[in-house]
Protein backbone atom coordinates (compact mmCIF):
# COMPACT_ATOMS: atom_id res chain seq x y z
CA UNK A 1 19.66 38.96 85.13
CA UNK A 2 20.69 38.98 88.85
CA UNK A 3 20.01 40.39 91.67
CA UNK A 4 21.43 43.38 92.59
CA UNK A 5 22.16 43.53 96.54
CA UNK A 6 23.37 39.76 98.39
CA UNK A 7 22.74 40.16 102.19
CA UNK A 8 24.20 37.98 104.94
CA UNK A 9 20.63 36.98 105.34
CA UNK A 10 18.17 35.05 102.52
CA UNK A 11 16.59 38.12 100.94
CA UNK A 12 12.64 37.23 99.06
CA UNK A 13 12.95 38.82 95.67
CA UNK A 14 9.55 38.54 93.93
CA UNK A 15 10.27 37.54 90.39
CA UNK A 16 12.83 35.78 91.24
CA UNK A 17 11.73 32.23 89.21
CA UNK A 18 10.63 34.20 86.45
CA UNK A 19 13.83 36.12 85.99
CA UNK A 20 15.91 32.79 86.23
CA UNK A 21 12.90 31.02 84.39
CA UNK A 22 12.08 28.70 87.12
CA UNK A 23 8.76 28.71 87.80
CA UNK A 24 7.13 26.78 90.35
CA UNK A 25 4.87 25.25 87.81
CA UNK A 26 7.21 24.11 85.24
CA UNK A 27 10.55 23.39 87.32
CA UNK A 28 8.25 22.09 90.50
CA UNK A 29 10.69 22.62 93.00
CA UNK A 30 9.94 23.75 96.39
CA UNK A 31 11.24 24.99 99.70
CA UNK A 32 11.81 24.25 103.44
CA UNK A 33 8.93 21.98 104.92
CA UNK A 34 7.28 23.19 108.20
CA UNK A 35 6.91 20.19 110.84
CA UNK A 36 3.38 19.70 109.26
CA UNK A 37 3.70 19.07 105.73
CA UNK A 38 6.86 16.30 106.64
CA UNK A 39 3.93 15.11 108.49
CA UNK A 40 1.76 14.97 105.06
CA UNK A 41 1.98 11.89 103.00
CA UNK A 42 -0.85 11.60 100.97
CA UNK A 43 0.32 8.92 98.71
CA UNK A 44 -1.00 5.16 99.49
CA UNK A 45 1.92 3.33 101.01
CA UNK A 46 4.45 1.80 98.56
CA UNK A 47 6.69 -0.83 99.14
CA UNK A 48 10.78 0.64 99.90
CA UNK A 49 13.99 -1.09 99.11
CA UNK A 50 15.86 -1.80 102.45
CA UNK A 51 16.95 1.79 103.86
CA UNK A 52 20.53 2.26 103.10
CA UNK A 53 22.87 3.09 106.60
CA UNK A 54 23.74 7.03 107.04
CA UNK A 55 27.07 7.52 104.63
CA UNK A 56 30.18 8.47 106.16
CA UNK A 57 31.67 12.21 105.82
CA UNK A 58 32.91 12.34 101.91
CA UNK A 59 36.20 11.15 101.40
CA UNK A 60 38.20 12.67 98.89
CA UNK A 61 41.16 11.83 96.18
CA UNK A 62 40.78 9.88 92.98
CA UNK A 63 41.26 5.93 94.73
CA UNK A 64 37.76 6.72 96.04
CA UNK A 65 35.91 7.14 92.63
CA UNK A 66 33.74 4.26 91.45
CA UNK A 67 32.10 5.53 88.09
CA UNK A 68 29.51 3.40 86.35
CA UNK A 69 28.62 3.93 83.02
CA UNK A 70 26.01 2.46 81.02
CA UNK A 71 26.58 1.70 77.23
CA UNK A 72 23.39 3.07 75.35
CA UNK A 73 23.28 1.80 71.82
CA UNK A 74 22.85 4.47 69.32
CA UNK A 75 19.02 5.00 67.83
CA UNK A 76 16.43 6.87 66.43
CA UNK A 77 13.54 8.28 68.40
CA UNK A 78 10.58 10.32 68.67
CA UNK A 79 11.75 13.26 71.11
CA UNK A 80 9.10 15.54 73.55
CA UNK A 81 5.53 15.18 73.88
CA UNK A 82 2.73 16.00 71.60
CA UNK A 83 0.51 16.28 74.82
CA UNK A 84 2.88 18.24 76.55
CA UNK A 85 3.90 22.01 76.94
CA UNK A 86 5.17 24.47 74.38
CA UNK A 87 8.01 23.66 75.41
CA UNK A 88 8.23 19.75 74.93
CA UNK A 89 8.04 19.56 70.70
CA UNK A 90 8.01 16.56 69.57
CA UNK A 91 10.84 16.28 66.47
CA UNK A 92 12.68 12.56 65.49
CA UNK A 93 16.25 11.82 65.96
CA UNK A 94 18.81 9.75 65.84
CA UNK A 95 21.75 9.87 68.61
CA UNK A 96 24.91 7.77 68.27
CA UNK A 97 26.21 5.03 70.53
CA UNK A 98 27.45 6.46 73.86
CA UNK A 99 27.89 6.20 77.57
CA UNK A 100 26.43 7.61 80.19
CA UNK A 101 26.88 7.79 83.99
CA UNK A 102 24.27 5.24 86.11
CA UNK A 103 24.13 7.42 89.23
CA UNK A 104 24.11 11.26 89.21
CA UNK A 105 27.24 12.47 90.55
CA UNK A 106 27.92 12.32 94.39
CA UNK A 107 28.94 14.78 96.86
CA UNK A 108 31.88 12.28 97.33
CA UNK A 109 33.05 12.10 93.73
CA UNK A 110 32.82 16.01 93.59
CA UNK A 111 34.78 16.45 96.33
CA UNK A 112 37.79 14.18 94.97
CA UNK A 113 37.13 16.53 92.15
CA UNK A 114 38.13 19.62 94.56
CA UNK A 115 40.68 18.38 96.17
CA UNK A 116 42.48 17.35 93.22
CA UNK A 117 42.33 20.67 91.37
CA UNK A 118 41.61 23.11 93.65
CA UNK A 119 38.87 24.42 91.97
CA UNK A 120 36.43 27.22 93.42
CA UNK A 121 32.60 26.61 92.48
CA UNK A 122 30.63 29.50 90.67
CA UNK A 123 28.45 29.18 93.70
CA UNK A 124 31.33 29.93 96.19
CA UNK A 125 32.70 32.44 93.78
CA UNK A 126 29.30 34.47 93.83
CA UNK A 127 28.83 33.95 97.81
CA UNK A 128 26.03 31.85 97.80
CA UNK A 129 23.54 29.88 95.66
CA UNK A 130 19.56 30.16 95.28
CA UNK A 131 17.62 27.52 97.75
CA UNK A 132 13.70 27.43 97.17
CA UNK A 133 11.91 28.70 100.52
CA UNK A 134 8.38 29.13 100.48
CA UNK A 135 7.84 29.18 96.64
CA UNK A 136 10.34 31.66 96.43
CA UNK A 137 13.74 31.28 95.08
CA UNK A 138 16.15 33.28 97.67
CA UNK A 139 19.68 33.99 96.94
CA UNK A 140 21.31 32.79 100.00
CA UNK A 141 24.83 33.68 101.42
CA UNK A 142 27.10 30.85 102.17
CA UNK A 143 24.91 28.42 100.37
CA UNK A 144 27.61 25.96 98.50
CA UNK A 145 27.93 22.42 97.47
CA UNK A 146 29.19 22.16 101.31
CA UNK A 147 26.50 23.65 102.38
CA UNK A 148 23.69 23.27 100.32
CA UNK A 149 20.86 25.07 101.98
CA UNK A 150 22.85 27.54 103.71
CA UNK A 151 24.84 27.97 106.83
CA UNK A 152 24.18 25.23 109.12
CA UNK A 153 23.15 22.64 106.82
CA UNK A 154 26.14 20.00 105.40
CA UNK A 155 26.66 17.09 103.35
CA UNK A 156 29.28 15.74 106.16
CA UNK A 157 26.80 12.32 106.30
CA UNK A 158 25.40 12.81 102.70
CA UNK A 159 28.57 11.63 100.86
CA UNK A 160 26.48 9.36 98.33
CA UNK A 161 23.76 11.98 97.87
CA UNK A 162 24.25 13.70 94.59
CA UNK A 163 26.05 17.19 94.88
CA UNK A 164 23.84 20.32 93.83
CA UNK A 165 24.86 23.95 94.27
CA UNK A 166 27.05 23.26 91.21
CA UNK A 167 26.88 25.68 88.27
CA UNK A 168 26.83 24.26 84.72
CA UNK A 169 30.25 25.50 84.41
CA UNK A 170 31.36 23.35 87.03
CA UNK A 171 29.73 20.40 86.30
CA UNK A 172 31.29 20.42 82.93
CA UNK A 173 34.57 20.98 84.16
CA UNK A 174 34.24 17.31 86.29
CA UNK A 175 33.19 15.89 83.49
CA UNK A 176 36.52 17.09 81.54
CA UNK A 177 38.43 16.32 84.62
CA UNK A 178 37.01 12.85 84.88
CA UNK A 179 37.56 12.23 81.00
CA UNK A 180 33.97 12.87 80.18
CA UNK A 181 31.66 15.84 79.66
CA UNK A 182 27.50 16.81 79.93
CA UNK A 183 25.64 15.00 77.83
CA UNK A 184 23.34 16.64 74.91
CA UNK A 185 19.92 17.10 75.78
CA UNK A 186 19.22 14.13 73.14
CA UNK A 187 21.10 11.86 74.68
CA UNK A 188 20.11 12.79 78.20
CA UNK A 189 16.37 12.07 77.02
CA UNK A 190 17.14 8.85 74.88
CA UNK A 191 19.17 7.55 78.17
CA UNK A 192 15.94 8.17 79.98
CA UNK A 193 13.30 6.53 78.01
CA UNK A 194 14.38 4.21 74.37
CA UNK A 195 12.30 4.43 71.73
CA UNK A 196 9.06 3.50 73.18
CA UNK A 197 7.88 7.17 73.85
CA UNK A 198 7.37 6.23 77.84
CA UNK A 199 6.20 8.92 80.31
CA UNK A 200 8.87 7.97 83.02
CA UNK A 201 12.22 5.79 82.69
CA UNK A 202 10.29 3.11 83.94
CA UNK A 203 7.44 3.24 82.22
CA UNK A 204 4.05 4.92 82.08
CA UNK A 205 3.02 4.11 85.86
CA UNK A 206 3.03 7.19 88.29
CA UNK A 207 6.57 7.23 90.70
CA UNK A 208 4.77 5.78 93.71
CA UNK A 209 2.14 2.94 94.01
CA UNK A 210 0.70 1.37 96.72
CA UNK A 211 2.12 -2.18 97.13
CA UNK A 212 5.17 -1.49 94.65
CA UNK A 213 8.63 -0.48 94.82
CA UNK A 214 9.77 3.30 95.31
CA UNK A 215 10.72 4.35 92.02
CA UNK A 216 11.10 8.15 92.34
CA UNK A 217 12.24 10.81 95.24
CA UNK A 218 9.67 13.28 94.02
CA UNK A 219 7.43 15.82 96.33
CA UNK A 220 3.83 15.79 97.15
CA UNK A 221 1.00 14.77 94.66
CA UNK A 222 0.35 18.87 94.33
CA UNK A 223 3.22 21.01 92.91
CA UNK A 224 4.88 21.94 94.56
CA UNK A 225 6.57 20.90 98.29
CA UNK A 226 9.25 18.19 99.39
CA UNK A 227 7.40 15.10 100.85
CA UNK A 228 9.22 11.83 102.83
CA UNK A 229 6.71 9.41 101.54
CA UNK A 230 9.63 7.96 100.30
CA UNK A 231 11.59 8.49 103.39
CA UNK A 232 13.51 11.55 102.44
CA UNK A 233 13.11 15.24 102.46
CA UNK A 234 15.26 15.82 100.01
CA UNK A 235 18.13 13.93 98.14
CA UNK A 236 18.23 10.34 98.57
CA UNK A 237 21.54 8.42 98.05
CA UNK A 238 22.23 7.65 94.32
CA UNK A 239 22.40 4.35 92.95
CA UNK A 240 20.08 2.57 95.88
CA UNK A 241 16.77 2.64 94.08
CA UNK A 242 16.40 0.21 91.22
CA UNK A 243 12.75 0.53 90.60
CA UNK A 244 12.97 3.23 88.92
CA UNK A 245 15.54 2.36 86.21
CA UNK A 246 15.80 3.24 82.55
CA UNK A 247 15.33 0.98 79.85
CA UNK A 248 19.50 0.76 79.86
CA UNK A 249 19.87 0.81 83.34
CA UNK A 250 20.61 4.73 84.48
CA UNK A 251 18.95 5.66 88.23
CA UNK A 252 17.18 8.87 89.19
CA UNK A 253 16.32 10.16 85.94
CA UNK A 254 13.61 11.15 87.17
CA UNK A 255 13.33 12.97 90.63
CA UNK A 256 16.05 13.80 93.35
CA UNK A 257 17.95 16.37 91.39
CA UNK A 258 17.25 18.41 88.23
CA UNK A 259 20.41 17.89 86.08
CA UNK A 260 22.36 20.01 83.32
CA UNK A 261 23.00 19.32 79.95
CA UNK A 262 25.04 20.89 76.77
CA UNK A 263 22.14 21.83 75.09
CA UNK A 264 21.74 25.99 74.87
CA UNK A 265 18.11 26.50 75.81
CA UNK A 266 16.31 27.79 72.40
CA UNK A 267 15.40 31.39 72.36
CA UNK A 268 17.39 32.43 75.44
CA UNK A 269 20.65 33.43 75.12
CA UNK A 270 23.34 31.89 78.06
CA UNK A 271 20.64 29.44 79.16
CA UNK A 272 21.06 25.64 79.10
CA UNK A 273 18.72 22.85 79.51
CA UNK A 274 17.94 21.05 82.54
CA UNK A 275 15.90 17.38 82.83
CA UNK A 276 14.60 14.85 85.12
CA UNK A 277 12.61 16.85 87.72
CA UNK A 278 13.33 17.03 91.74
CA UNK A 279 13.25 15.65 94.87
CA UNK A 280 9.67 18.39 95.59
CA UNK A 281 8.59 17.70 91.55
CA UNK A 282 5.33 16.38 91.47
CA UNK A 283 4.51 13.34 89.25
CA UNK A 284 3.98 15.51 86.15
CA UNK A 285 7.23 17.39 86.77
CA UNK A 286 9.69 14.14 86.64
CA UNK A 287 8.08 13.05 82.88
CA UNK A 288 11.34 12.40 81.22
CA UNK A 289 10.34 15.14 78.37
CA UNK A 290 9.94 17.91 81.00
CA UNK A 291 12.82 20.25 80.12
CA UNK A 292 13.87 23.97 81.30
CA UNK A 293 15.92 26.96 80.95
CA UNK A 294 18.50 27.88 83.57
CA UNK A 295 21.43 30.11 83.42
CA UNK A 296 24.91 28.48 83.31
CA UNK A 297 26.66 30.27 86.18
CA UNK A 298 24.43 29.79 89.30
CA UNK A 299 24.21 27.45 91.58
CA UNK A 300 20.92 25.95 93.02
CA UNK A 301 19.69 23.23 95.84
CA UNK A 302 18.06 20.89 93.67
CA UNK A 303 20.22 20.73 90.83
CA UNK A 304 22.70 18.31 89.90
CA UNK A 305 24.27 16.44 87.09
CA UNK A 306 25.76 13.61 85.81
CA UNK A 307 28.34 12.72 82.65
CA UNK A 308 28.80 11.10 79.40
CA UNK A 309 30.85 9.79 77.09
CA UNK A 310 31.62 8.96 73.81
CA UNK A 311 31.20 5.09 73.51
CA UNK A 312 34.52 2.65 72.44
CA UNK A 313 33.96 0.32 70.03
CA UNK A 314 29.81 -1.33 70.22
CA UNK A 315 30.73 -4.59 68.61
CA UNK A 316 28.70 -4.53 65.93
CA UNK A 317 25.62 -3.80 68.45
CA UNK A 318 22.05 -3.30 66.10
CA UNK A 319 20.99 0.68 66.95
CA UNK A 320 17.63 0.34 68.29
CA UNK A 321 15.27 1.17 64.97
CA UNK A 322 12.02 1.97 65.86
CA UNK A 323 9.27 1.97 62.90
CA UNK A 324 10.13 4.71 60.29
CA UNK A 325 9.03 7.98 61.46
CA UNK A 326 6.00 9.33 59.49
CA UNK A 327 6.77 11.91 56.74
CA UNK A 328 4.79 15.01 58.57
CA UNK A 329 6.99 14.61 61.39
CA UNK A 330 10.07 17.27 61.35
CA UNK A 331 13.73 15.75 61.64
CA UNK A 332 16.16 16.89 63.56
C-alpha cells in the first residue's frame, strides 16, 4: 500500500507505520528533535572513543572503496528469543561459512556505486522517501540518499556515515555490483551474536554505561526519539566505534541504521526483513533478534545496509558447535 497524493510539502498520513508495518513500538524510530529533547540526555555519562574529524564531501569512483569483510565460520545456533515478541521465534540452525561486511555501507561507497553505473534510486524514482517526524512517518518530496531528510539537509560532510534512503532493491544491486549481495536474515543474526544467545553483539549489557565505552548510536531510554548522548543526532560514522563489536568483529549491528536482508518477511507478501535497530531505537529496539517487515521498494531515513559473501576456502576452520539442540526445539 501507498499513499495516494505526494505533495511538494511532507504530508502526515495517519496510518502511515501501520500500513508500511513500522510501528513506533516495534521499529523504534523517531523524528526531528526540537532544541529541547537534543538538550535531554538522561543516560549517566559513558566514556566516548576520541571524536572522529568532520568527513570530507564523498568522493566517488571505485579507487576510493575500502571494503572490509569479516570471515564468520559456519555454525549452528539457537535463532530469536523465547522472551521476546511474536515475532522473534526461537527455531535452531545451522548457516555455512561466509563473509560479511564490518561497517554498514557508506554514503561514499554508494556514491562510487552511482557514478559508476548510473543508476537512479527507487527513492529518487518515486520523488521522495519516508523520514519519521513527530511519530509519524511522512512521505517527503526530494528526500534521497543525497538528501536524506529532505530538501536542505545533505550528506556533503557525512561521507563515512552509512547511506539510508536506499530501497532494498538498491541495496542489492551494490551488493551485485560490488561482487556481493544482502545477506539472509540467518546470517545477518549469527554475524551479530555466535552461538551464545547474547542480547546485543556485545553482550548482554545495555548500549550505554556510565564509565564505559559507547557501544551503540541508539535514541533515548523511552521509545522512541533521537538522543546525542552519544554525540550524534543521528548517524554516526561507520567503523569508529569498537565497543560495540560482534563476537567476529562486525560494527553497528546494533543501532545507527536499520538494515535489509534477503529474507521475505513471513506472512506478508513483497516484504523483507530488516535488523539491528536505529540511531532513535531504544535499548530494547537494537536486541540483535528484533526483526521487521518493510516493503522492498521504498526508501527511508534510518535504513541502511550492508553485504555478504560467500566465503573462499576456511582452511579447515572447526564451525562453531554449540551443545546439541534439545529434541522439542523445531529445526530449521
Amino acid at each position: 500500500m501507498r499513499p495516494q497524493h505526494v505533495s511538494s510539502r511532507p504530508s502526515r498520513r495517519p496510518g502511515l507505520a501501520a500500513a508500511f508495518g513500522l510501528s513506533c513500538a516495534a521499529l523504534a524510530l523517531a523524528g526531528p528533535v526540537t532544541a529541547a529533547m537534543a538538550q535531554m540526555a538522561p543516560y549517566p555519562a559513558p566514556m566516548r572513543d576520541p571524536a572522529p574529524q568532520p568527513s570530507p564531501p564523498p568522493q566517488t569512483g571505485p579507487r576510493t572503496l575500502d571494503i572490509i569483510l569479516i570471515d564468520v565460520p559456519g555454525g549452528e545456533f539457537l535463532m530469536g528469543n523465547p522472551l521476546g515478541a511474536a515475532d522473534e521465534p526461537t527455531y535452531w540452525t545451522r548457516v555455512g561459512p561466509f563473509r560479511i561486511m564490518r561497517n554498514e555501507v557508506s554514503n561514499r561507497e554508494f556514491g562510487a556505486f552511482i557514478e559508476t553505473t548510473g543508476r537512479v534510486t527507487d527513492p529518487e524514482r518515486a520523488g521522495g522517501g519516508y523520514v519519521f517526524i513527530d511519530g509519524n512517518w511522512v512521505f517527503v518530496q526530494g528526500a534521497s540518499w543525497r538528501t536524506p531528510h529532505g530538501p536542505g539537509s545533505t550528506v556533503e560532510r557525512l561521507a563515512d556515515h552509512p547511506v539510508v534512503q536506499v530501497s532494498q532493491s538498491d541495496a542489492e544491486a551494490y551488493c551485485r555490483w560490488a561482487g556481493l549481495r544482502l545477506p539472509r536474515e540467518q546470517e545477518w543474526e549469527f554475524a551479530a551474536r555466535g552461538t551464545d544467545g547474547r542480547k546485543y553483539p556485545w553482550g548482554n549489557e545495555p548500549p550505554l554505561l556510565a564509565g564505559q565505552p559507547i557501544r551503540a548510536n541508539i535514541g533515548q531510554p523511552a521509545c522512541c526519539a533521537p538522543s546525542t548522548a552519544d554525540g550524534y543526532l543521528y548517524t554516526w560514522p561507520t567503523g569508529v566505534f569498537s565497543a560495540g563489536a560482534s563476537p567476529f568483529g562486525a560494527l553497528d549491528m546494533a543501532g545507527n541504521v536499520w538494515e535489509w536482508t534477503a529474507t521475505p518477511f513471513e506472512g506478508q507478501t513483497g516484504r523483507v526483513v530488516m535488523r539491528g535497530g536505529g540511531w532513535a531505537s531504544d535499548p530494547d529496539g537494537v536486541r540483535v533478534t528484533i526483526r521487521h517487515a518493510n516493503p522492498t521498494d521504498i526508501g527511508l531515513d534510518m535504513v541502511g545496509f550492508r553485504c555478504t559473501g560467500d566465503a573462499p576456502n576456511q582452511g579447515g576452520r572447526t564451525l562453531f558447535r554449540p551443545t546439541a539442540p534439545p529434541a522439542q526445539q523445531q529445526r530449521r
